[in-house]
PDB file of N, CA and C in Angstrom:
ATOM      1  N   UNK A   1     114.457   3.578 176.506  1.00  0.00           N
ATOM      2  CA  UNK A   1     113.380   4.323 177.154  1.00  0.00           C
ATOM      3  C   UNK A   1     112.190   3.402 177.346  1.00  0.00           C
ATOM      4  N   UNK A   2     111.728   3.469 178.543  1.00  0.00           N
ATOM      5  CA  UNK A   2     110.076   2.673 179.030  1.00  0.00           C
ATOM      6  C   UNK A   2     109.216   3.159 178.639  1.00  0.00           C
ATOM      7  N   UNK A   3     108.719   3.281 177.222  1.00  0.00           N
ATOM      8  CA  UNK A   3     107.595   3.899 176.970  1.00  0.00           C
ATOM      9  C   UNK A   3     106.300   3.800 177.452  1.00  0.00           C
ATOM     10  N   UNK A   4     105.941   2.659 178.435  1.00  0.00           N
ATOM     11  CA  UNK A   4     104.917   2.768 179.446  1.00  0.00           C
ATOM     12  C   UNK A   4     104.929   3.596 180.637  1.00  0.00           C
ATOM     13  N   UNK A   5     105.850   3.544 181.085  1.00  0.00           N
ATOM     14  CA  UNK A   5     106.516   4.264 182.118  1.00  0.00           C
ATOM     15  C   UNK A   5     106.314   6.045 181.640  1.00  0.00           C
ATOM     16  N   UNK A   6     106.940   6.637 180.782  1.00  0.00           N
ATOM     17  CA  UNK A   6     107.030   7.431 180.076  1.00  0.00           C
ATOM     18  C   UNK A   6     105.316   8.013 179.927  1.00  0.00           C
ATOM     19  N   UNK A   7     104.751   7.027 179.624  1.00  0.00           N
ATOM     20  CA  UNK A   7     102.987   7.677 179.048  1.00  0.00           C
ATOM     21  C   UNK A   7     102.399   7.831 180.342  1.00  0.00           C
ATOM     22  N   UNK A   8     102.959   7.094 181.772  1.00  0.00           N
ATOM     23  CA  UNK A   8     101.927   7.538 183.033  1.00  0.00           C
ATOM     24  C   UNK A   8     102.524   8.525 183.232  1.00  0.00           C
ATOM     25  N   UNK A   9     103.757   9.038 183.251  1.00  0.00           N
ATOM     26  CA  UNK A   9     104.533   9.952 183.712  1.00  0.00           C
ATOM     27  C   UNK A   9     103.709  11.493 183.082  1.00  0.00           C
ATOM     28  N   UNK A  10     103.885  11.128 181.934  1.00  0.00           N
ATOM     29  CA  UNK A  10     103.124  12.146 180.748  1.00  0.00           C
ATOM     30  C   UNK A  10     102.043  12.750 181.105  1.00  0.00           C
ATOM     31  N   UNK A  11     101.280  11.399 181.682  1.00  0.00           N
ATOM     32  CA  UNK A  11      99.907  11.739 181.715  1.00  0.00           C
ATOM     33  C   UNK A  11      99.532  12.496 183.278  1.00  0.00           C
ATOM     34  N   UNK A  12     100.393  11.919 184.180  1.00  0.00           N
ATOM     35  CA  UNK A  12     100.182  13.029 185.375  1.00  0.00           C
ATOM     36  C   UNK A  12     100.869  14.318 185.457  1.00  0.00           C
ATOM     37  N   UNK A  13     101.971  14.431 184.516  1.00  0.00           N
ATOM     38  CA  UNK A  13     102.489  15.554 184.426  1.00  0.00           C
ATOM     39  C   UNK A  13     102.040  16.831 183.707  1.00  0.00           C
ATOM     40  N   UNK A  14     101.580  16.302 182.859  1.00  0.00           N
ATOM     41  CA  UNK A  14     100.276  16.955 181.901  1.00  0.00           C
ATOM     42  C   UNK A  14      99.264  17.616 182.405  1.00  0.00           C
ATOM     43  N   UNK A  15      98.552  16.804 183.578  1.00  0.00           N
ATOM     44  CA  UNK A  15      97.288  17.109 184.141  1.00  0.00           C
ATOM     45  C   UNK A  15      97.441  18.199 185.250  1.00  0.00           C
ATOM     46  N   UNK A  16      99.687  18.108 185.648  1.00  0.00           N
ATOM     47  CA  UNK A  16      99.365  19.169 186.876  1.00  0.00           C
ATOM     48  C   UNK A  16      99.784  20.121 186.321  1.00  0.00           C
ATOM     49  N   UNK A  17     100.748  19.953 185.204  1.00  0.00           N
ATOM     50  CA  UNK A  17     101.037  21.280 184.828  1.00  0.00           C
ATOM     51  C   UNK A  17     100.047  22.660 184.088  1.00  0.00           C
ATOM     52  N   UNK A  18      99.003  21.351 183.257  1.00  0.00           N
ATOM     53  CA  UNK A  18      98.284  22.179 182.761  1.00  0.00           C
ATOM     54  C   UNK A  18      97.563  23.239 184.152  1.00  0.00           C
ATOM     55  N   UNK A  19      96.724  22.235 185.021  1.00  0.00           N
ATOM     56  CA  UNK A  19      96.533  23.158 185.965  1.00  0.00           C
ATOM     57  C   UNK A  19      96.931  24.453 186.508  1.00  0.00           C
ATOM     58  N   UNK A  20      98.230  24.091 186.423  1.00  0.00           N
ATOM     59  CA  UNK A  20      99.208  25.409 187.405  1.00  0.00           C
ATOM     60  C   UNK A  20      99.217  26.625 186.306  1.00  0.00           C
ATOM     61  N   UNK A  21      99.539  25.680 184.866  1.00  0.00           N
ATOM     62  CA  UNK A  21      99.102  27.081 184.332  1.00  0.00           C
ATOM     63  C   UNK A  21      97.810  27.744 183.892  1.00  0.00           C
ATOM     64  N   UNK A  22      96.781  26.816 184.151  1.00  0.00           N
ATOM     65  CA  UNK A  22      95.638  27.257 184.263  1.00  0.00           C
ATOM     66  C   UNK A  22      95.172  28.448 185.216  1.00  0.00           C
ATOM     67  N   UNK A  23      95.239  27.690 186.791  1.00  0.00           N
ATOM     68  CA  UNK A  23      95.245  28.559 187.377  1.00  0.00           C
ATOM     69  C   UNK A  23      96.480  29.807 187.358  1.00  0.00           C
ATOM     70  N   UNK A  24      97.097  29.966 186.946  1.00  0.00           N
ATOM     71  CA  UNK A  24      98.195  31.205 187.085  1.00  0.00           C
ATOM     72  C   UNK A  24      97.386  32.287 185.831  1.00  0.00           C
ATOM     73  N   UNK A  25      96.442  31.692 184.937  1.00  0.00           N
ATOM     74  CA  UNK A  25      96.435  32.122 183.659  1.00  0.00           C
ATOM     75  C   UNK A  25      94.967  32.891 184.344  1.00  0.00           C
ATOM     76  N   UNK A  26      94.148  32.027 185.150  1.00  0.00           N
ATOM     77  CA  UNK A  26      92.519  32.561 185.402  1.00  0.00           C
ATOM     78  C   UNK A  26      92.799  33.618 186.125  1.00  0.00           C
ATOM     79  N   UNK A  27      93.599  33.517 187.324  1.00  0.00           N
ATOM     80  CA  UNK A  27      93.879  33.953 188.512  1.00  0.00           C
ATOM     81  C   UNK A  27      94.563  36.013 187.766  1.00  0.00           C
ATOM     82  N   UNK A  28      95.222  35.695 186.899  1.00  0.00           N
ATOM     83  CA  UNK A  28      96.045  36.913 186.356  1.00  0.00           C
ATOM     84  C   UNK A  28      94.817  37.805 185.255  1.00  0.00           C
ATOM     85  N   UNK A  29      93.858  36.428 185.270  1.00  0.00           N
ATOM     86  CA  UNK A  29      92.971  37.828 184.021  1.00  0.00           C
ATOM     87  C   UNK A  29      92.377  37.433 183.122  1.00  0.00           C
ATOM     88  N   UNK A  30      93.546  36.395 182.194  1.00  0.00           N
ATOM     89  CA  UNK A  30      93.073  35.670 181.343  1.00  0.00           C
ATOM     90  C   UNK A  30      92.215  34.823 180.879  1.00  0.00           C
ATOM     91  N   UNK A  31      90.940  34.932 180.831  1.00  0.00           N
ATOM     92  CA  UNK A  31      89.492  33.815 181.111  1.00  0.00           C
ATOM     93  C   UNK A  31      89.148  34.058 179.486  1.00  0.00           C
ATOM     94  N   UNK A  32      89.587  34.683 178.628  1.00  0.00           N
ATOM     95  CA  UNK A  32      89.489  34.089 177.179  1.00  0.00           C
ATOM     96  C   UNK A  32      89.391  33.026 176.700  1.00  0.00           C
ATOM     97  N   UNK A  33      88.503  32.304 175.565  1.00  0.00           N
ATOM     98  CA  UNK A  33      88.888  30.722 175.015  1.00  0.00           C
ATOM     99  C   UNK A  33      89.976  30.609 174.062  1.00  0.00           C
ATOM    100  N   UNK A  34      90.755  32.308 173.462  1.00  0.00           N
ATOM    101  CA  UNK A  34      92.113  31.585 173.093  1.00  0.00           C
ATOM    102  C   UNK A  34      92.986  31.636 174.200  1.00  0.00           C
ATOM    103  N   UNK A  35      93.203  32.147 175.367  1.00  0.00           N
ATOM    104  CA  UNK A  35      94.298  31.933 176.745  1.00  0.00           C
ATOM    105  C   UNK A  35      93.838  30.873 177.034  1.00  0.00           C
ATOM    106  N   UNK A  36      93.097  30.793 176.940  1.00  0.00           N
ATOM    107  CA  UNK A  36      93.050  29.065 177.842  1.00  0.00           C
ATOM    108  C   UNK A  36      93.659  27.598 176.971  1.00  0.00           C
ATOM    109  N   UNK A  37      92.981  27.987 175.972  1.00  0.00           N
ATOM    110  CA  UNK A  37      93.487  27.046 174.782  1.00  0.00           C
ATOM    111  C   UNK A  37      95.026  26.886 174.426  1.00  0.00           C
ATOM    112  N   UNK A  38      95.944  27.694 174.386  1.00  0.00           N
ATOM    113  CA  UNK A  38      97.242  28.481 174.401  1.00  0.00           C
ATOM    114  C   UNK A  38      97.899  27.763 176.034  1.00  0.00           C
ATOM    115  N   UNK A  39      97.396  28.410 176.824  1.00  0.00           N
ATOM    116  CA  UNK A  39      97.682  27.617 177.868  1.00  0.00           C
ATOM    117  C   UNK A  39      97.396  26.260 178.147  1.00  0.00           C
ATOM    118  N   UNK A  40      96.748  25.554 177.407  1.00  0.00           N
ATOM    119  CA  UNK A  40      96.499  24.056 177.627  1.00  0.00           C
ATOM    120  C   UNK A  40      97.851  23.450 176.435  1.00  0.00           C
ATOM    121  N   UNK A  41      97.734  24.277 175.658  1.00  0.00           N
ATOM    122  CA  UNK A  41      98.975  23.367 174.435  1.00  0.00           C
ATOM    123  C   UNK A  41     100.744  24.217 175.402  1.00  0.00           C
ATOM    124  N   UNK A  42     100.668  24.942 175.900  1.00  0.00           N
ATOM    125  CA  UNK A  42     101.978  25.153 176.204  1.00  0.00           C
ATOM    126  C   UNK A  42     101.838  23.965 177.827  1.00  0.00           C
ATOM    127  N   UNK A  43     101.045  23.811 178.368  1.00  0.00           N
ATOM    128  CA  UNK A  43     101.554  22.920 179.432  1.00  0.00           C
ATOM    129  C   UNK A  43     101.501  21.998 178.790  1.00  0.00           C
ATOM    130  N   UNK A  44     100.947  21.042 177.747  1.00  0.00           N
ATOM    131  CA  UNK A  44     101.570  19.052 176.772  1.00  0.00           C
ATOM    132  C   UNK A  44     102.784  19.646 176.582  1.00  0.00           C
ATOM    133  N   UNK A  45     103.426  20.974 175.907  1.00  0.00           N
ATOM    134  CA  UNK A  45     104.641  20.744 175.592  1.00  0.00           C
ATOM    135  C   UNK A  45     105.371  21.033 176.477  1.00  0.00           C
ATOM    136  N   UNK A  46     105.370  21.736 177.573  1.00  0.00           N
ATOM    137  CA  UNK A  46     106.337  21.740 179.065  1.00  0.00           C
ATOM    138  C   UNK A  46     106.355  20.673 179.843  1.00  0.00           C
ATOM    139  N   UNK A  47     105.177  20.021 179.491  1.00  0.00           N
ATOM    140  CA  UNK A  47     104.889  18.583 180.375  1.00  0.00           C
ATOM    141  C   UNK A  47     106.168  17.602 179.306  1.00  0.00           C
ATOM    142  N   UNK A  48     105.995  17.180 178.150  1.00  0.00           N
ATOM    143  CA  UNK A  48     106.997  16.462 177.412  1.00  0.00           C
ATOM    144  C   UNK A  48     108.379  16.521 177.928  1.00  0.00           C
ATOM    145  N   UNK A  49     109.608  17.373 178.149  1.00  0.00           N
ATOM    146  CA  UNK A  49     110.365  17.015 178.971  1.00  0.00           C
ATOM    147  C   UNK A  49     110.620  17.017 180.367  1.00  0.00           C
ATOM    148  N   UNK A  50     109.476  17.176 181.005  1.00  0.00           N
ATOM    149  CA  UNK A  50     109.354  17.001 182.283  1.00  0.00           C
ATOM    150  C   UNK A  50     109.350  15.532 182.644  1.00  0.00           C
ATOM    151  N   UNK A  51     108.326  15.079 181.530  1.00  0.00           N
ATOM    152  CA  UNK A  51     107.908  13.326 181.538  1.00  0.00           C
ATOM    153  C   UNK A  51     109.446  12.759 181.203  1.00  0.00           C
ATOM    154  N   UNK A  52     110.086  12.964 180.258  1.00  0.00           N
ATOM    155  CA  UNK A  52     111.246  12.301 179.886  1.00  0.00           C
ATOM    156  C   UNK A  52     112.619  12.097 181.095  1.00  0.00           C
ATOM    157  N   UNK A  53     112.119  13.307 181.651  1.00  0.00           N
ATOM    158  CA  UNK A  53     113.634  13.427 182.615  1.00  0.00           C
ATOM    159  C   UNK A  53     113.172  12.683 183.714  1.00  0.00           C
ATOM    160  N   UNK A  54     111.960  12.489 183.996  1.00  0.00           N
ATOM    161  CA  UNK A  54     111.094  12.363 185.560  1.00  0.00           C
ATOM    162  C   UNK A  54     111.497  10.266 184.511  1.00  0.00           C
ATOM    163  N   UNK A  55     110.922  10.211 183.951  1.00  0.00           N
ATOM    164  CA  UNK A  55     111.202   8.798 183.273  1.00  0.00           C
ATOM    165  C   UNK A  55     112.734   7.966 183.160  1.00  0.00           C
ATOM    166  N   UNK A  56     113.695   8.734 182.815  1.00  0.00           N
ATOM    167  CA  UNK A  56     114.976   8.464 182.933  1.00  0.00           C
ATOM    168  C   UNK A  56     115.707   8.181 184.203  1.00  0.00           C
ATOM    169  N   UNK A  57     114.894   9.417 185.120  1.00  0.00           N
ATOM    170  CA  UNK A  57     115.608   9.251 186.058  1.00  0.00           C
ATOM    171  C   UNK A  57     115.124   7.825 186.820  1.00  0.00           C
ATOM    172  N   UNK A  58     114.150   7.163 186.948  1.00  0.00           N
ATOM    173  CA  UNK A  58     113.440   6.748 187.541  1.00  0.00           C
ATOM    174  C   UNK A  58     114.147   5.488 186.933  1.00  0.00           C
ATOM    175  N   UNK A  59     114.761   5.166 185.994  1.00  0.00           N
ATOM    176  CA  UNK A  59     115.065   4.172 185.129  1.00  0.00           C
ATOM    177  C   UNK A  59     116.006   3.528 185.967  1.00  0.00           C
ATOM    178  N   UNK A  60     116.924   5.033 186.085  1.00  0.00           N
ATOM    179  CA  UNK A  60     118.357   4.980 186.507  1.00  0.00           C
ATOM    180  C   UNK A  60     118.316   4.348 188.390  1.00  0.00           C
ATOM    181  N   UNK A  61     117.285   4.656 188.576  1.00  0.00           N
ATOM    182  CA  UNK A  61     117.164   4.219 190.391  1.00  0.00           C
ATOM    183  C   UNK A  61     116.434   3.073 190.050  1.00  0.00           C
ATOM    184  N   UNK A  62     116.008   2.358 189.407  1.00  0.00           N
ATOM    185  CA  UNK A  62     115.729   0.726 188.854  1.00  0.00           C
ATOM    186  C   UNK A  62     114.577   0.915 189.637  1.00  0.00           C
ATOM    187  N   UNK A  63     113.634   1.894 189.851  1.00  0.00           N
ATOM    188  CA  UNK A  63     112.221   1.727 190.472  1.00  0.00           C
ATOM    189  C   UNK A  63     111.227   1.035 189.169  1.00  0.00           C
ATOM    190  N   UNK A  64     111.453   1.123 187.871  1.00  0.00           N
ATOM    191  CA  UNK A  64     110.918   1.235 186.448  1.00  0.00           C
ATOM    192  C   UNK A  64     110.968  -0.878 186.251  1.00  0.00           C
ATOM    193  N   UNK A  65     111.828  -0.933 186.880  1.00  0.00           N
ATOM    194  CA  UNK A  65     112.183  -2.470 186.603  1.00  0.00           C
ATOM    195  C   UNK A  65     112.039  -3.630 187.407  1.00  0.00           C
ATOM    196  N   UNK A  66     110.669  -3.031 188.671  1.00  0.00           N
ATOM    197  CA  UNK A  66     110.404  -3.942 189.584  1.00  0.00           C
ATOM    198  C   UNK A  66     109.621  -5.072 188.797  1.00  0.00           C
ATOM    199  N   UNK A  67     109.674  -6.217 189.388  1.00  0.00           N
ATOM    200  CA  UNK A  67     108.674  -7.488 188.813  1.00  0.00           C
ATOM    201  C   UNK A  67     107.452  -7.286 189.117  1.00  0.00           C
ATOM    202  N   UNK A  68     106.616  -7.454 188.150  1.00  0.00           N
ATOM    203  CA  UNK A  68     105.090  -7.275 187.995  1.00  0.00           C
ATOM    204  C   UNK A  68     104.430  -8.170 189.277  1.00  0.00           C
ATOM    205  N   UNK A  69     104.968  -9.426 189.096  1.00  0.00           N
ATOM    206  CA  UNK A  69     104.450 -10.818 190.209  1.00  0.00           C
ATOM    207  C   UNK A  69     105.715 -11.333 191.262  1.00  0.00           C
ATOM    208  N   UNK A  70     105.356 -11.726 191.950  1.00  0.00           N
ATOM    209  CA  UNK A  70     106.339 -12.176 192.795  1.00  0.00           C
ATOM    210  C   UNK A  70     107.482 -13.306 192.613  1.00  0.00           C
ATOM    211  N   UNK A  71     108.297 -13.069 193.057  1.00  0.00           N
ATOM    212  CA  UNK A  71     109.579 -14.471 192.040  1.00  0.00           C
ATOM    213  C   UNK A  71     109.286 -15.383 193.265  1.00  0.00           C
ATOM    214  N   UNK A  72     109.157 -16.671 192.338  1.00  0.00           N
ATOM    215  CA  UNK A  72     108.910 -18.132 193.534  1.00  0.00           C
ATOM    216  C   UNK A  72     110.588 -18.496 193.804  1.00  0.00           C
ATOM    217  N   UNK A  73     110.113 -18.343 195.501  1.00  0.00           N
ATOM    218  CA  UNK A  73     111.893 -19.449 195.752  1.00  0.00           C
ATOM    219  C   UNK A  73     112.067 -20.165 196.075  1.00  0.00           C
TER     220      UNK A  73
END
């Protein structure tokens, strides 16, 4: 596993999911500081295998393993 790869993945997956359930959560009613709070820890943990599979797969299509700098020929 690319654990760099893995932590950007995390980290944008995190940021949209929380959203979506943010907004699904404001939008339905819920504007409490424990719904919101509740809803911020259930999207890190829905985001966690989202990041892993979105990471694997990405492994597997060798996008994860391009060269940083250019190869001299």
């Amino acid at each position: 596993m690319n654990w760099q790869l893995f932590s950007v993945i995390f980290t944008i997956a995190s940021g949209v999911t929380i959203g979506v359930l943010m907004t699904i959560a404001l939008v339905t009613g819920f504007d409490q500081i424990p719904h919101i709070i509740a809803t911020a820890i259930v999207g890190l943990i829905l985001s966690i295998p989202i990041a892993w599979i979105v990471a694997k797969k990405m492994q597997t299509l060798n996008i994860a393993k391009t060269p940083l700098t250019p190869v001299a020929r």
